[in-house]
Each structure stands twice: as C-alpha cells, then as structure tokens.
Protein backbone atom coordinates (compact mmCIF):
# COMPACT_ATOMS: atom_id res chain seq x y z
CA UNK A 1 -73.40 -37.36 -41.36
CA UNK A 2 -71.97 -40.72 -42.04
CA UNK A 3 -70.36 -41.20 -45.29
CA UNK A 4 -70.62 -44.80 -47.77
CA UNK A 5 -67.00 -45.08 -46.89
CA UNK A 6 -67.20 -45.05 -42.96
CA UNK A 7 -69.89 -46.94 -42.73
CA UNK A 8 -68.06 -49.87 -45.38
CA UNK A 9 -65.53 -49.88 -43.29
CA UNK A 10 -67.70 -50.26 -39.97
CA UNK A 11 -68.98 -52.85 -41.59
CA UNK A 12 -65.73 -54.85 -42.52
CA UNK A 13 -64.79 -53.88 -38.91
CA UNK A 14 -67.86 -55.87 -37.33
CA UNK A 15 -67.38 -58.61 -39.83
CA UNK A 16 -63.99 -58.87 -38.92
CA UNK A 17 -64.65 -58.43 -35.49
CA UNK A 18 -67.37 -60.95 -35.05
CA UNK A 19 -64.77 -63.57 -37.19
CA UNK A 20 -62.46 -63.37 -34.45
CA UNK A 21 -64.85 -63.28 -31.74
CA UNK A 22 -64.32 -66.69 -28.83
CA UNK A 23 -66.30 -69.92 -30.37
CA UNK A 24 -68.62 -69.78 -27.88
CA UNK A 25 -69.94 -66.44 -28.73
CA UNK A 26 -71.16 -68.47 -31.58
CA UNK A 27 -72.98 -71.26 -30.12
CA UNK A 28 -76.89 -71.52 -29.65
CA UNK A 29 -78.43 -72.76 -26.75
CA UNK A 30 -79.47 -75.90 -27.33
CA UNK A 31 -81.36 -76.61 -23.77
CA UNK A 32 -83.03 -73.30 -23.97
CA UNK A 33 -84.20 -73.73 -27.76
CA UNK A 34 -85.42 -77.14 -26.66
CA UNK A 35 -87.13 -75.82 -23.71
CA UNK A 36 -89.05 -72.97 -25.76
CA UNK A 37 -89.63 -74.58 -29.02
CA UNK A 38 -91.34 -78.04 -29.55
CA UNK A 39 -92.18 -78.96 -32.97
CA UNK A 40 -94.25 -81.89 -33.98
CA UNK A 41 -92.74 -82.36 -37.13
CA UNK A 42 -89.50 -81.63 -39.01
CA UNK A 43 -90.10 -78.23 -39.47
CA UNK A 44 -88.25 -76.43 -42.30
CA UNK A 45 -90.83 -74.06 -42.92
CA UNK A 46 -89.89 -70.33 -40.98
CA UNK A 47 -89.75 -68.37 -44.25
CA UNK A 48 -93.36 -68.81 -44.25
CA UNK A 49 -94.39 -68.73 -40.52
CA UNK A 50 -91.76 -69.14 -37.53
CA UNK A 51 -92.67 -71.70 -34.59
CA UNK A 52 -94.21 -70.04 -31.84
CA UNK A 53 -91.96 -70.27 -28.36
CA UNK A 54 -94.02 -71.66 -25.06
CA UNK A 55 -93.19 -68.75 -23.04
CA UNK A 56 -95.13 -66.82 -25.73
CA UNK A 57 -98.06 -68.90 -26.74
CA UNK A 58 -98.40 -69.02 -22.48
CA UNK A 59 -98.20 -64.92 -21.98
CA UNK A 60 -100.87 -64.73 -24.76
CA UNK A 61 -102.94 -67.44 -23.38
CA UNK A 62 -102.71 -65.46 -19.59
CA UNK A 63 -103.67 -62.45 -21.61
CA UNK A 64 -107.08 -64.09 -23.52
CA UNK A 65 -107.92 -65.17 -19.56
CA UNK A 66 -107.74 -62.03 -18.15
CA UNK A 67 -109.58 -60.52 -20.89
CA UNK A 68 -112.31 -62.72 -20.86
CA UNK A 69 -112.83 -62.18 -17.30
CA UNK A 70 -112.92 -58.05 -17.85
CA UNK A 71 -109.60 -57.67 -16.33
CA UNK A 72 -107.59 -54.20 -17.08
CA UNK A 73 -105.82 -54.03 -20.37
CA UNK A 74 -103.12 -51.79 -19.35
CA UNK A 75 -100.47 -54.61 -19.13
CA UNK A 76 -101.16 -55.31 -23.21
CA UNK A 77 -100.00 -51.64 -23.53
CA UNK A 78 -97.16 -52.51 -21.69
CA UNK A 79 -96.40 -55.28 -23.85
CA UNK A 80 -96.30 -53.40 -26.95
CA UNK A 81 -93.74 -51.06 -25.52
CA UNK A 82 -91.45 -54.04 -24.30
CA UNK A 83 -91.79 -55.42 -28.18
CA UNK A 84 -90.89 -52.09 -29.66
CA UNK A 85 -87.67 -51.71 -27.65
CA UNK A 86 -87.03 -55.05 -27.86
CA UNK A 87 -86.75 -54.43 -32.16
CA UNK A 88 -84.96 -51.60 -31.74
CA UNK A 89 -82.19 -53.40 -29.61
CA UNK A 90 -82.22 -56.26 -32.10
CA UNK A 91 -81.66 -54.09 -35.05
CA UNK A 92 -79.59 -51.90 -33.67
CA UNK A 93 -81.88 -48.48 -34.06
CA UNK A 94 -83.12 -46.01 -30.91
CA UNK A 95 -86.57 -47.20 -29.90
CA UNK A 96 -87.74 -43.36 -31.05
CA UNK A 97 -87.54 -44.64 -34.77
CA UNK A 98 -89.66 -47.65 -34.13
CA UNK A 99 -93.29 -47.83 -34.84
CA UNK A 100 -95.90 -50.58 -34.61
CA UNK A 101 -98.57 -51.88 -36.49
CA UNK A 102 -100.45 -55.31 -38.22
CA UNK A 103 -98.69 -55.01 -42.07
CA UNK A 104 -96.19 -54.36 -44.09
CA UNK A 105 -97.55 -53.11 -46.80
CA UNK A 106 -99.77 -50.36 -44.70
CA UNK A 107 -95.67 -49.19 -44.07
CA UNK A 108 -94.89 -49.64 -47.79
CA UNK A 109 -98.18 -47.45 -48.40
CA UNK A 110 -97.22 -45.01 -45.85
CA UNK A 111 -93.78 -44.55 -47.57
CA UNK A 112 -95.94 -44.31 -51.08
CA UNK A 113 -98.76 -41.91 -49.86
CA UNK A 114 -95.93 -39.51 -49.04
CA UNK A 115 -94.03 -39.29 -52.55
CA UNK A 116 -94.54 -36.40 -55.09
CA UNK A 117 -96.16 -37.71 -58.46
CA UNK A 118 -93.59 -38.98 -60.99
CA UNK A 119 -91.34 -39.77 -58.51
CA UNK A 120 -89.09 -43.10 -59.60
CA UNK A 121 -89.03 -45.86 -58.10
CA UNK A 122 -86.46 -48.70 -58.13
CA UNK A 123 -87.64 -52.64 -57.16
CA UNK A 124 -85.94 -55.55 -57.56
CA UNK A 125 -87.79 -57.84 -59.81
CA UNK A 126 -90.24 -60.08 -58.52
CA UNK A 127 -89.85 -59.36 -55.16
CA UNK A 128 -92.75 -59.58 -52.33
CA UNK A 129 -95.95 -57.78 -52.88
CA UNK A 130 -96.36 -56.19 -49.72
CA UNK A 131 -92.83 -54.90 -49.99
CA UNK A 132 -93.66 -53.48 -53.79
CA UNK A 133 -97.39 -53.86 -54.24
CA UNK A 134 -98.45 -50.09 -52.72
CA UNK A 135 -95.82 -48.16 -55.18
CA UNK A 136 -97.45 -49.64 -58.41
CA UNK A 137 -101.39 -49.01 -57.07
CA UNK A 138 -100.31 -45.55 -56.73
CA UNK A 139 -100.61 -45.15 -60.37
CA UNK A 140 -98.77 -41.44 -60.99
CA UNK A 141 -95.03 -42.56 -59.70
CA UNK A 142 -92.80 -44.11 -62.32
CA UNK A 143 -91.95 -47.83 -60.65
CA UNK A 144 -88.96 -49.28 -62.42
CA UNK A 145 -87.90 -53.49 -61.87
CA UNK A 146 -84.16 -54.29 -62.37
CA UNK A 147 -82.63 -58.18 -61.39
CA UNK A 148 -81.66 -57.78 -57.69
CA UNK A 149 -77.75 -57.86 -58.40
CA UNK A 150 -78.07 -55.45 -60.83
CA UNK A 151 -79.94 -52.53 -58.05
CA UNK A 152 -76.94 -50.78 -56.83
CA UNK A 153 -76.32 -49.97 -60.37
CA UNK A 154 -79.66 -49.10 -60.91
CA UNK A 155 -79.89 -46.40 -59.03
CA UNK A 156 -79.25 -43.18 -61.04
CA UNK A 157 -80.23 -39.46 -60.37
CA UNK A 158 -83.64 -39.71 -60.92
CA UNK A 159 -84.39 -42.09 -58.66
CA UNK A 160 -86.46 -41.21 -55.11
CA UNK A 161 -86.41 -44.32 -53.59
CA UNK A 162 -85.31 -47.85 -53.84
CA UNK A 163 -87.28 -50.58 -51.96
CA UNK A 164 -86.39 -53.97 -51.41
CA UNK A 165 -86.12 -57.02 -49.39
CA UNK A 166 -82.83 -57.55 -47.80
CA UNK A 167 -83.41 -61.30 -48.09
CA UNK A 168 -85.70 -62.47 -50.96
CA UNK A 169 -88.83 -64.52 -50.14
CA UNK A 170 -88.76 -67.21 -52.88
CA UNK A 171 -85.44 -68.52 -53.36
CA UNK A 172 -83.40 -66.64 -50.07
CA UNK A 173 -81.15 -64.47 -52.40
CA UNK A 174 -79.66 -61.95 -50.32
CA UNK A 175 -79.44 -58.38 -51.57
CA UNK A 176 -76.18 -55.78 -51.14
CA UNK A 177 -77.80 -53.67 -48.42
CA UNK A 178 -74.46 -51.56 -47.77
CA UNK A 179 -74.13 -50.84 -51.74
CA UNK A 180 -77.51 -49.86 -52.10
CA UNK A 181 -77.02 -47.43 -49.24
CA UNK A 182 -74.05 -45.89 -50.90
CA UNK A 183 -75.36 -45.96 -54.19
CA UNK A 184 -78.62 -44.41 -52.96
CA UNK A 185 -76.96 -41.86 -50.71
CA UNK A 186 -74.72 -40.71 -53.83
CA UNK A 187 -77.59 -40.07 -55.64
CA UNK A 188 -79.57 -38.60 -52.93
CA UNK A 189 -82.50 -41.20 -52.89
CA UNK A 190 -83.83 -42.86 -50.11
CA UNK A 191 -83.59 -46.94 -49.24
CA UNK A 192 -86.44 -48.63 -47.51
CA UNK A 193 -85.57 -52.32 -46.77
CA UNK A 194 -88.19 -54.94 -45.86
CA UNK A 195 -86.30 -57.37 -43.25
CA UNK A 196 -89.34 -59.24 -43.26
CA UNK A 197 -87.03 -62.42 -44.13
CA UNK A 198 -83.91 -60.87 -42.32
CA UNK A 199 -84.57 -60.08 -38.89
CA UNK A 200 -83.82 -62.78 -36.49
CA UNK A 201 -80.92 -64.23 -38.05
CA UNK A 202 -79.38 -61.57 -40.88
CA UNK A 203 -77.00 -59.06 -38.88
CA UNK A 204 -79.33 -56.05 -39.68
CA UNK A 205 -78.06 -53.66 -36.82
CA UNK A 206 -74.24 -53.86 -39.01
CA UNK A 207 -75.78 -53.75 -42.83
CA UNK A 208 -78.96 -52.34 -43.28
CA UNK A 209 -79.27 -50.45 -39.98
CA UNK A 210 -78.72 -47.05 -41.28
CA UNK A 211 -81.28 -47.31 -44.24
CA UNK A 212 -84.00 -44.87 -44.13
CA UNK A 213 -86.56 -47.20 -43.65
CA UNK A 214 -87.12 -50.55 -42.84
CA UNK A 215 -90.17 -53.12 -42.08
CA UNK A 216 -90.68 -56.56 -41.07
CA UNK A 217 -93.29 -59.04 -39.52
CA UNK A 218 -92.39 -60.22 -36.55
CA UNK A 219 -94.12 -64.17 -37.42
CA UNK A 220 -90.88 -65.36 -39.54
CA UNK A 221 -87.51 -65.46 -38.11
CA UNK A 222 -88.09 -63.35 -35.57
CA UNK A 223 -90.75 -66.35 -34.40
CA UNK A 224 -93.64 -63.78 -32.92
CA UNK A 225 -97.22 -64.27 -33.52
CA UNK A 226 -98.93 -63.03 -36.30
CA UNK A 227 -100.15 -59.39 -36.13
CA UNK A 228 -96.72 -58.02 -34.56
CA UNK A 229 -95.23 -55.67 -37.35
CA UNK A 230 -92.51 -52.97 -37.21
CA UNK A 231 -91.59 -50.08 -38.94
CA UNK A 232 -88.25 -48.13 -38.44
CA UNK A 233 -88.56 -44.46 -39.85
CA UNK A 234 -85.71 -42.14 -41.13
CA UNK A 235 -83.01 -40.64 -38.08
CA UNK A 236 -83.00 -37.34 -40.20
CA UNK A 237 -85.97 -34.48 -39.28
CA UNK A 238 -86.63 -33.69 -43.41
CA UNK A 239 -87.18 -37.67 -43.96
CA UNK A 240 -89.44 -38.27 -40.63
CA UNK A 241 -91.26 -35.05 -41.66
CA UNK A 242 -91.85 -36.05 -45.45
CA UNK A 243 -94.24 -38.94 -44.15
CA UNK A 244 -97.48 -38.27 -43.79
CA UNK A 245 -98.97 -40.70 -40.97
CA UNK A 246 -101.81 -41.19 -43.34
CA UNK A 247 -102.89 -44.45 -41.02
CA UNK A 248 -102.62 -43.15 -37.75
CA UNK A 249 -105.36 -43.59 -34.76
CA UNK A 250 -104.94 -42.17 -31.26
CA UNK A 251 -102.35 -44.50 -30.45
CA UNK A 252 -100.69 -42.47 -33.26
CA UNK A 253 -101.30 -39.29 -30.70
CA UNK A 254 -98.42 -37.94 -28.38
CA UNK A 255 -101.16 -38.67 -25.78
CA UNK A 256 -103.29 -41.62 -27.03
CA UNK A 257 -105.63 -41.33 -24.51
CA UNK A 258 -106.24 -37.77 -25.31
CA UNK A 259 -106.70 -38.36 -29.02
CA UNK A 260 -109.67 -40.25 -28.84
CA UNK A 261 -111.54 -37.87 -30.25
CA UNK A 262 -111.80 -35.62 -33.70
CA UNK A 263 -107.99 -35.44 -35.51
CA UNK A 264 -105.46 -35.86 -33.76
CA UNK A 265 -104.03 -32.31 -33.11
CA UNK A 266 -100.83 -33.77 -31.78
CA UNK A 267 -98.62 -36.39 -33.32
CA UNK A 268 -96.60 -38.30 -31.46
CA UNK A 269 -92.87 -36.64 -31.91
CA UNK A 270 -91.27 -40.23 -32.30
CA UNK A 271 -92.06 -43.06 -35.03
CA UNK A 272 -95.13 -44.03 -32.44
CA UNK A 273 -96.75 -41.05 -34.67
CA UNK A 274 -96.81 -43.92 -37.98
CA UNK A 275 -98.39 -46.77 -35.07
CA UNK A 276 -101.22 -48.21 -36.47
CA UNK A 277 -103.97 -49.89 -33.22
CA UNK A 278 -101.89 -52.87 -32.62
CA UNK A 279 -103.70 -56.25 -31.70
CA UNK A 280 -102.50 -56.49 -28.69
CA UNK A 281 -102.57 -60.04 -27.53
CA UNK A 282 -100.19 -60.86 -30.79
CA UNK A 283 -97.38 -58.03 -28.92
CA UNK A 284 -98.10 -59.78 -25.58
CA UNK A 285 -96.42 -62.99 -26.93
CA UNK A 286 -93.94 -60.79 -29.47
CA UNK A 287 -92.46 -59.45 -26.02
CA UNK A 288 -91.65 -62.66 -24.65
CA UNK A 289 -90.46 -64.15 -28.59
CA UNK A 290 -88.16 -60.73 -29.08
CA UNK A 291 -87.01 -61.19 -25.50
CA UNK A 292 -85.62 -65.17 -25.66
CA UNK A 293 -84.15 -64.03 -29.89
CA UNK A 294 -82.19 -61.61 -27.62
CA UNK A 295 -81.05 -64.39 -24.65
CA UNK A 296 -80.27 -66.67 -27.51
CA UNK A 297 -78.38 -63.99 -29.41
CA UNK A 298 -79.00 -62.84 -33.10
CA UNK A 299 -75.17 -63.77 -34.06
CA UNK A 300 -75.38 -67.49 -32.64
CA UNK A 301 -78.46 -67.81 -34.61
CA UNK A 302 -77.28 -66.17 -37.44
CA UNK A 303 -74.53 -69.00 -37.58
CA UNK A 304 -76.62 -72.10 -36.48
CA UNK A 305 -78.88 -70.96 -39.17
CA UNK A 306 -76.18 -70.54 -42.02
CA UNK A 307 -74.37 -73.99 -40.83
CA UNK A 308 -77.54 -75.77 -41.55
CA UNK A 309 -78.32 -74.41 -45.08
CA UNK A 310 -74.53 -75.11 -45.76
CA UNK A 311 -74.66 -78.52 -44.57
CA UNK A 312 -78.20 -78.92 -46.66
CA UNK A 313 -76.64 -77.54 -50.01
CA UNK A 314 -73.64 -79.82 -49.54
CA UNK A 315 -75.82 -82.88 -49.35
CA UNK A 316 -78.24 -81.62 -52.57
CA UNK A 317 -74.75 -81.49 -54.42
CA UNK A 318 -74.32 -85.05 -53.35
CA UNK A 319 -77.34 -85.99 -54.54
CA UNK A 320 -76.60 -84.43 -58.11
CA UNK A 321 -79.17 -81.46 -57.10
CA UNK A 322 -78.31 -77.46 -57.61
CA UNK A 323 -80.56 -74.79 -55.64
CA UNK A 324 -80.65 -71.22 -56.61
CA UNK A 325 -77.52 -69.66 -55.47
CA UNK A 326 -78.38 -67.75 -52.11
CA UNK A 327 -75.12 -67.90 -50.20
CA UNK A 328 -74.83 -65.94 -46.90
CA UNK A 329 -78.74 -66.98 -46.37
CA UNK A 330 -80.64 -69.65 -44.37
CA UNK A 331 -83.45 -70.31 -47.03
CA UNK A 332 -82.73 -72.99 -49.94
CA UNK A 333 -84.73 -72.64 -53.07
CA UNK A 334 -84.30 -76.50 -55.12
CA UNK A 335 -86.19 -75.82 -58.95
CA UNK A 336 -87.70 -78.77 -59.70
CA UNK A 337 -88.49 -80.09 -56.08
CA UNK A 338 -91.58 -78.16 -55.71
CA UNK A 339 -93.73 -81.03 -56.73
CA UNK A 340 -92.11 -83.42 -53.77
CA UNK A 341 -93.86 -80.57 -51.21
CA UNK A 342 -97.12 -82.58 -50.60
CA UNK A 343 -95.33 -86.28 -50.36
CA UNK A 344 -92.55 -84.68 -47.93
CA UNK A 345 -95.25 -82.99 -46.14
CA UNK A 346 -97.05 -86.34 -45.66
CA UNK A 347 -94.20 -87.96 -44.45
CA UNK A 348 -94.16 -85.36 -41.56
CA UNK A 349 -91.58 -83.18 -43.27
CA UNK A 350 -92.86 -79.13 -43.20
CA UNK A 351 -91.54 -77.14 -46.28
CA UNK A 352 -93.34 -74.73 -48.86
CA UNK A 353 -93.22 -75.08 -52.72
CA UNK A 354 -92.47 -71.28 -54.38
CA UNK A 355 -92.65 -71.58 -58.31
CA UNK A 356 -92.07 -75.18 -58.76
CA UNK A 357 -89.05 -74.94 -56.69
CA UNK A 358 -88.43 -76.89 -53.37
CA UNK A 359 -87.94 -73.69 -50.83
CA UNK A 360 -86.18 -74.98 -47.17
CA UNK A 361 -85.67 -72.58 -44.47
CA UNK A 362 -83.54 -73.71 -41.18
CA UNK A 363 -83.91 -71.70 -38.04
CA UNK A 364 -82.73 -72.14 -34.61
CA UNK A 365 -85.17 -74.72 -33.36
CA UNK A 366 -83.54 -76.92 -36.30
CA UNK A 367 -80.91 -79.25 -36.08
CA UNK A 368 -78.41 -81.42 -38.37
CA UNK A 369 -80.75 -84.57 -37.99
CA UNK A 370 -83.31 -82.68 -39.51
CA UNK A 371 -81.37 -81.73 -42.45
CA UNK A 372 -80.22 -85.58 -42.94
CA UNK A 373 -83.92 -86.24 -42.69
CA UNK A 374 -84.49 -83.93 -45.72
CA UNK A 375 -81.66 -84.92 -47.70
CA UNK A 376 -82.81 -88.67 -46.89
CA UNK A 377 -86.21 -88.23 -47.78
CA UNK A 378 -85.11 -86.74 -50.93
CA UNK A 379 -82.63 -89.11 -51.73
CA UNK A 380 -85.51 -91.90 -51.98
C-alpha cells in the first residue's frame, strides 16, 4: 500500500512537473470554448450551476426526439457508460470504482447507512448539507465540526471517518486533501471528499485521488446537466465491502436486465453495485460535457480559472475591498457585497449572494473583460 510519504512526494512531483511543463500545455482553447459555450450575460455564476455546452444541450435534445417518437433507449445506456469512464479519466480513478446516480447526499447516506453506531465523525464546520447533512440524521454516530484548517489535526484515534468538501461552497476555501489523507490513514479512518466544487478545474486525479471516497455533481465545474452525479468507492476489498448498497435498483445488478425482479441476488462486482436509476437524458449530454472538459484539458482550465480569480482579487484590493482568503481556488467570496447581487444581476451581471457576502466564480467560458466588467460595475 501507498504510504502519506510517497504519495506527498508524488504530489510535489506532479506539481513540480506540471510547473515546468511547455506554456502551451497551459493554454485554453479559446475558439473551442467559444464554439461550445454562449452565454447571454456575464456569467460568474458556475459554483452554483455551470453553463451548459451546445454539443450537449443538442445530444439531449436528439435524445427527447427519439424518445418521443418510441425510439430504442439503448443508446441512453450507452451514454451513461461513456460519462462514467469519462469521470474516471478526469479524476484519475479505474472506471470499476465509479458509480452513478442523481445526488450527493444519497452517496453521503450510503457512506452513513454503512457505519457502526457511535462511530465519530469529523466535518468541517459549516460545510454543504448534502456533503454533511446524512451523518447528523443518523442520530446514533457521534458527528464532531472543527474550522476547516484545523481538520488534519482533528483527526485523532477515534475517529471513523472524515468528510469534507475539497473546495468549500460559500466562500471557495480550499481544504488540505493530501494532509487529511495522511492524517486519516495514520489513524486508520477513512476520507470521503465531496469534489462537488472541485472537479473540472481542481487537479483531483494528483490530491484527492486516493481518498476512499469521493462525490460530485456533474452541473458545476464539470458544466453537465443536472441529474449527472458520481460516486468513486474505496480501491481496497474491506472498504468496498463495508458499504451496504442500501439504494440500489437493477441497474445496481451485475446483470440489470436480469434484476428486474425480487432482490437483487447479484451485485454488480464494481462500484456500478452503489448506481442508483440514472435519468438518462441528463448522462446523454454529461457524455458530450465530460468529453469537450477532457479536449480542453483539466490543467489549462485549472489555470485559466485561477488567472481570473487572481486578476479579480487584485482589482477588489484596488478598490479598497478584501474577500475571504481562498487562494489556490477559482471562487471569490466579497463580505459585504452580497446586497449588490440583485443590482449586478440587473445590469446583466450573473453572481450569487452566500451570507451577505458577494460569491464570484470564473470558469473557462470566462474571460478578463468579464472580470473588468465586475470590478467596473463594482467600482460605481
């Protein structure tokens, strides 16, 4: 097994290996972006709901045609394979650990369902519901919340599991994936990230990779429809074992087709055993948005993205403004801003307002004019 100290240093190796990788390894494709993506605003909005590429709103209209003229739905099948392998090549897993479904929290219920009673668990404070929600419902497990820097410390013998989002929904904070997964394996827990807010720009297949388990939605960065969600289950037998696929349906079957019936006497002997009945038209157009975040390339994006917030929090400093320190992340949480939401929204300007704070998120289909717009707008 990989110890915390090889996989550190694999990680400083990537790191350092990606830093001295050719410029243009780092570019985006601007043509393509503007091809596929076509907003009708400024959009700074993706940490709520990513914009929707036209090869995928065009495969899912295709797919509403055919079924409303009672044509086979094999292809949708097909589709939701394409997605799954398509995740598991963007975050750097084998497609046997990937499962499908509509919601994260169903996989933060799964992981719940299957602990022993008292067992601890360690959050980071107010983090996302569906990430947390499911451990404190359970009632008989002992759910403990510690500030996010402070959760590699945390974690301490008695803890089971430690579950958290790798990049935090209301003000972008990025937690220490690779510390948690030493500090959890030295203490023998287990480390379930949500990448809900991660995938599709955060290098997951180099830090968080290796965690037991992770989830995300597929609507954010990763700019799928709504209803795509995945679920990456533990590499090691004892942790895929310890789940109990308390959600599953025939597709959940090692033959779906010939689990339509009674329980399913034969789980599926990959993570398609924790697949919940996908809605199918939302994986036709995740194919084709998982297949162009691959053309484009997660580490272009991942620097496009991180240029932009950069260039956004060196303009609020300008402007005598300080946003909630997040560095290493593409979402920009302002406090005080929240209340300008509605007159920037008006003005054709798309962001969200989180807790009386001004929350920006820049993705690929965003460009330095539409920061200067922001700052700008803000600025009058």
């Amino acid at each position: 097994m990989e110890t915390s100290g090889e996989h550190q240093a694999q990680v400083k190796a990537q790191a350092k290996a990606q830093a001295k990788a050719p410029a243009t390894a780092q570019v985006l494709d601007a043509e393509l972006v503007r091809a596929q993506y076509t907003p009708a605003t400024t959009y700074l909005n993706t940490a709520s709901s990513g914009l929707l590429p036209v090869r995928a709103g065009e495969a899912m209209r295709a797919a509403i045609t055919d079924m409303t003229e009672g044509r086979s739905p094999d292809s949708l099948f097909a589709d939701v394979e394409e997605a799954r392998a398509a995740f598991a090549r963007i975050v750097g897993v084998p497609v046997s650990r990937v499962a499908t479904g509509g919601s994260v929290a169903v996989y933060s219920g799964l992981i719940a369902s299957s602990l022993p009673a008292g067992a601890e668990v360690l959050t980071a404070e107010g983090d996302f519901s569906s990430t947390v929600n499911p451990f404190h419902v359970r009632g008989d497990l002992k759910v403990r919340a510690v500030p996010l820097d402070a959760l590699p410390d945390a974690v301490r013998s008695g803890t089971a599991l430690v579950a958290v989002s790798a990049a935090q929904s209301a003000d972008g904070r990025v937690a220490d994936v690779p510390a948690l997964r030493a500090a959890t394996r030295t203490h023998g827990a287990r480390l379930y990230v949500d990448v809900s807010q991660a995938a599709g720009w955060y290098p997951v297949a180099a830090q968080a990779a290796d965690a037991d388990y992770l989830a995300s939605v597929g609507f954010k960065w990763l700019t799928c429809p709504r209803g795509a969600v995945f679920f990456v289950g533990p590499r090691d037998p004892e942790g895929f074992d310890a789940l109990t696929p308390v959600f599953g349906g025939w597709v959940s079957g090692e033959n779906p087709w010939d689990s339509c019936y009674g329980p399913v006497t034969e789980p599926a002997r990959s993570a398609r055993r924790f697949d919940e009945t996908q809605s199918l038209v939302a994986y036709t157009g995740a194919r084709q948005s998982l297949a162009l975040i691959e053309e484009l390339g997660p580490e272009a994006i991942h620097a496009h993205d991180l240029a932009l917030a950069d260039r956004f929090r060196a303009g609020l400093a300008r402007l005598g403004h300080e946003p909630v320190r997040s560095p290493g992340s593409p979402i920009v949480s302002v406090p005080e801003l929240g209340v300008k939401q509605v007159e920037l929204q008006r003005a054709g300007i798309e962001l969200s307002n989180r807790a009386g704070n001004l929350r920006a998120s820049f993705h690929l289909y965003n460009t330095p004019a539409d920061v200067d717009r922001l700052l700008d707008a803000l600025s009058s």
